[in-house]
C-alpha atoms as a PDB file:
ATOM      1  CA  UNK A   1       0.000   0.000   0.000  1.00  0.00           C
ATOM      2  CA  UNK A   2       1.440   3.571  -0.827  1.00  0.00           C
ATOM      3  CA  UNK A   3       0.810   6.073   1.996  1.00  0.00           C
ATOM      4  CA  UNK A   4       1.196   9.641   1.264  1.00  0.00           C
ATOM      5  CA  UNK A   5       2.398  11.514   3.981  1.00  0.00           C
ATOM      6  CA  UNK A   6       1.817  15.123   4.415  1.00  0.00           C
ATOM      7  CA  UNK A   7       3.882  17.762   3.425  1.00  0.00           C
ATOM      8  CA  UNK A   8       5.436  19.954   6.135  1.00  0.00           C
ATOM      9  CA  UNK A   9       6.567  23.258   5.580  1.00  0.00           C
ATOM     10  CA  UNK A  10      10.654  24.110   5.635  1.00  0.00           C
ATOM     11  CA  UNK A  11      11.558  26.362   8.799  1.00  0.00           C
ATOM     12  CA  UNK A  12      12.338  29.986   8.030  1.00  0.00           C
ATOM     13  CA  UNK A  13      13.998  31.446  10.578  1.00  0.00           C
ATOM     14  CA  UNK A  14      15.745  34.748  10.481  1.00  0.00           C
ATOM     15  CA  UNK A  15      17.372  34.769  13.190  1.00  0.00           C
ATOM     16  CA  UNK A  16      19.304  31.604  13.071  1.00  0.00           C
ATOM     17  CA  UNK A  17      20.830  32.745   9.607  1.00  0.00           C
ATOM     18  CA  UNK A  18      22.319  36.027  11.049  1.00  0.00           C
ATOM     19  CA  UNK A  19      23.307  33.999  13.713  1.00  0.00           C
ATOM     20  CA  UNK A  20      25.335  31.708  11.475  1.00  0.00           C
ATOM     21  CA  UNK A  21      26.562  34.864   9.509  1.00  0.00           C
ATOM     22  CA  UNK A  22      27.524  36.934  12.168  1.00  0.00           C
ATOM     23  CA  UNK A  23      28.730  34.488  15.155  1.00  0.00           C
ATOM     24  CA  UNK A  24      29.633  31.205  13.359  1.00  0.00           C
ATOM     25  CA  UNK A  25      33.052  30.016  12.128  1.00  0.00           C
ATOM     26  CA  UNK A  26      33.120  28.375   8.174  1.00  0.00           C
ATOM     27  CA  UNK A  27      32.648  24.919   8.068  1.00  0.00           C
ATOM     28  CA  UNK A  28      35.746  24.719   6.108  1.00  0.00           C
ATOM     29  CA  UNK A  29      37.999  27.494   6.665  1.00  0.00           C
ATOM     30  CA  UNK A  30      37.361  27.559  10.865  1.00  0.00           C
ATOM     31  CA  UNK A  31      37.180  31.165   9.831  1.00  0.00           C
ATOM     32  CA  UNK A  32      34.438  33.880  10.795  1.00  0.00           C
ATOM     33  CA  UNK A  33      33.103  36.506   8.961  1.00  0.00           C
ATOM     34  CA  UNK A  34      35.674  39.503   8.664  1.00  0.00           C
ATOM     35  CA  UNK A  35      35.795  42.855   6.512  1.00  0.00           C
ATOM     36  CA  UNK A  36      36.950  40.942   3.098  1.00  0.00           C
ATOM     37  CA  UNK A  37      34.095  38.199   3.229  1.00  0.00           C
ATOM     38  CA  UNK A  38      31.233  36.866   4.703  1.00  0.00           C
ATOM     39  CA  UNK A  39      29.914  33.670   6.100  1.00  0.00           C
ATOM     40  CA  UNK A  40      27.124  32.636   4.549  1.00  0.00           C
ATOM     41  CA  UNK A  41      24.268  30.045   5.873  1.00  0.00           C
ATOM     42  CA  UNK A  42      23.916  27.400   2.915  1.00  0.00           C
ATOM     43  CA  UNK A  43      21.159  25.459   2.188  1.00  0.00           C
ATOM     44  CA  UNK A  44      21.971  21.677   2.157  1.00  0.00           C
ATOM     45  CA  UNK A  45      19.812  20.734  -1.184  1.00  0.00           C
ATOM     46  CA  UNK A  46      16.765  21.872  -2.606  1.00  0.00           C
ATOM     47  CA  UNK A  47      12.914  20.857  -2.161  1.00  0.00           C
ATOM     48  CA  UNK A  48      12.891  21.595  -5.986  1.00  0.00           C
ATOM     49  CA  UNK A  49      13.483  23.983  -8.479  1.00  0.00           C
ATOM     50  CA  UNK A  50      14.166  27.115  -6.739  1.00  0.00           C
ATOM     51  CA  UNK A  51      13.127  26.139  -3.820  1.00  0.00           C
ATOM     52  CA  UNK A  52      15.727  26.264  -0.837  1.00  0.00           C
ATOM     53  CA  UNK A  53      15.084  23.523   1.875  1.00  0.00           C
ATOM     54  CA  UNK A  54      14.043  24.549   5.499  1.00  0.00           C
ATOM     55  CA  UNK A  55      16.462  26.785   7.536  1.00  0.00           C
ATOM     56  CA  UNK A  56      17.156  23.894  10.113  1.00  0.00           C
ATOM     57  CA  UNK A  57      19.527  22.577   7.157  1.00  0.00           C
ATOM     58  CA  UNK A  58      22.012  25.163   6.353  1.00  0.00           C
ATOM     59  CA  UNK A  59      25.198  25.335   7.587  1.00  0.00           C
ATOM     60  CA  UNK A  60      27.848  27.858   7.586  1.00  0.00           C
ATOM     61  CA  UNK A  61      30.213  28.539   4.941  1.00  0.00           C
ATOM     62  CA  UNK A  62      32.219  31.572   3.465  1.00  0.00           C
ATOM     63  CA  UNK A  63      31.146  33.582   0.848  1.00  0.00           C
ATOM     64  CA  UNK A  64      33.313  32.250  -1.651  1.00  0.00           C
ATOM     65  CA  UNK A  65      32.288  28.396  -1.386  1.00  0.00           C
ATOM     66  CA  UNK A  66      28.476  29.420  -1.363  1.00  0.00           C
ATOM     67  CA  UNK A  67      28.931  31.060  -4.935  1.00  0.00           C
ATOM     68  CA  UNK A  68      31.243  28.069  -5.716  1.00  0.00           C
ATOM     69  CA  UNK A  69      28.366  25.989  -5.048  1.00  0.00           C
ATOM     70  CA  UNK A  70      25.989  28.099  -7.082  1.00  0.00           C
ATOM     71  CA  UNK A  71      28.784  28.253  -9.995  1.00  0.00           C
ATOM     72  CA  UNK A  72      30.072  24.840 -10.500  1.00  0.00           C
ATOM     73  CA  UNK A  73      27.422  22.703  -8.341  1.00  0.00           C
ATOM     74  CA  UNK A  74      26.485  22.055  -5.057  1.00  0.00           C
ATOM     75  CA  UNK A  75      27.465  18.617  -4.907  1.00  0.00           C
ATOM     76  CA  UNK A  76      31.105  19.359  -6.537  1.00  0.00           C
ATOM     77  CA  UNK A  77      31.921  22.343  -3.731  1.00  0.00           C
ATOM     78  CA  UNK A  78      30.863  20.271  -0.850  1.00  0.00           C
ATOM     79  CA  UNK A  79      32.915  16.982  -2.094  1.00  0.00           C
ATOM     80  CA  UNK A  80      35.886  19.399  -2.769  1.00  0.00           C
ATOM     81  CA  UNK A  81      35.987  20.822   0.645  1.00  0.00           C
ATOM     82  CA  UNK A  82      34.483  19.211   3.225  1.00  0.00           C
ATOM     83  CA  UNK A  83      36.705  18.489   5.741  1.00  0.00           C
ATOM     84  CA  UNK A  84      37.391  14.870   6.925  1.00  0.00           C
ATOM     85  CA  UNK A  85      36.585  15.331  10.064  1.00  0.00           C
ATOM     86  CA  UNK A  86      33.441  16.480   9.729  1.00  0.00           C
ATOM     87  CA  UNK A  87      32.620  14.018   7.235  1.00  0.00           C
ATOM     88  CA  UNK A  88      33.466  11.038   9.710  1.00  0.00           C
ATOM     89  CA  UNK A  89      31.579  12.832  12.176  1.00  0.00           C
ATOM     90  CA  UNK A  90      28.409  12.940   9.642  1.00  0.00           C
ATOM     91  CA  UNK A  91      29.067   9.227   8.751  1.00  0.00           C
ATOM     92  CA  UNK A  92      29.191   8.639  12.923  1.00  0.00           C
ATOM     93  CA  UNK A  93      25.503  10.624  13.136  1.00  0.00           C
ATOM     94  CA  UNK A  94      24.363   8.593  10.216  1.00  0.00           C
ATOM     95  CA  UNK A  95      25.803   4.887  11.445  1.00  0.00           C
ATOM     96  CA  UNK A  96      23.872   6.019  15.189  1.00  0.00           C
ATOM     97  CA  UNK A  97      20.693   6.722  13.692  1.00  0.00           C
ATOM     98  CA  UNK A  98      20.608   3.834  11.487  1.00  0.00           C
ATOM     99  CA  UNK A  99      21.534   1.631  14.754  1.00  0.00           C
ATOM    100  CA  UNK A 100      18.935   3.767  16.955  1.00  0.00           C
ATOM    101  CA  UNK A 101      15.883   2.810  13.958  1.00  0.00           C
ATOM    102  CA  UNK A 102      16.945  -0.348  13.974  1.00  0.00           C
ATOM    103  CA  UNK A 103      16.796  -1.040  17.794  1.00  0.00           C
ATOM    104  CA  UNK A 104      13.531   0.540  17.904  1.00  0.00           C
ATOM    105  CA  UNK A 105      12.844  -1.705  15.252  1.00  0.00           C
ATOM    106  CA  UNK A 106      13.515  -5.056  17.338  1.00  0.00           C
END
């Protein structure tokens, strides 16, 4: 049987994106915003054409990776620059979750 399930809206929230520009490091860099660039929050992905995804998934990033993204591809700037230790902490999240739904599961 195919359930639907119903659509929820993405968070906008204001303040948590001039929180991320004005008080958070770059993911990458470890650097903060400064007189000769910004951070910017990013959008992880898209709910589809045009449409940014909820708030609650951006992280922050300078200036120059965000229009890198927009440029040459989201996918490509992330895979270029992500650090690896953030990535294995991502893959850590991931592995815990998918133990924590299984266990529930049991």
């Amino acid at each position: 049987m195919n359930m639907l399930l119903p659509k929820l809206a993405p968070i906008r929230d204001k303040k948590w994106l001039d929180f991320q520009k004005e008080e958070m490091a770059c993911l990458f860099t470890n650097v903060r915003s400064h007189d000769y660039e910004t951070v910017d929050p990013c959008h992880v992905g898209s709910l589809g054409t045009g449409i940014k995804r909820g708030d609650d998934e951006t992280l922050p990033i300078m200036h120059r990776f965000h229009k890198l993204g927009h440029d040459k591809g989201e996918w490509t700037m992330w895979r270029n620059n992500i650090p690896d230790a953030v990535l294995r902490e991502a893959l850590r999240a991931y592995a815990r979750e998918l133990y924590r739904a299984w266990k529930v599961s049991q």
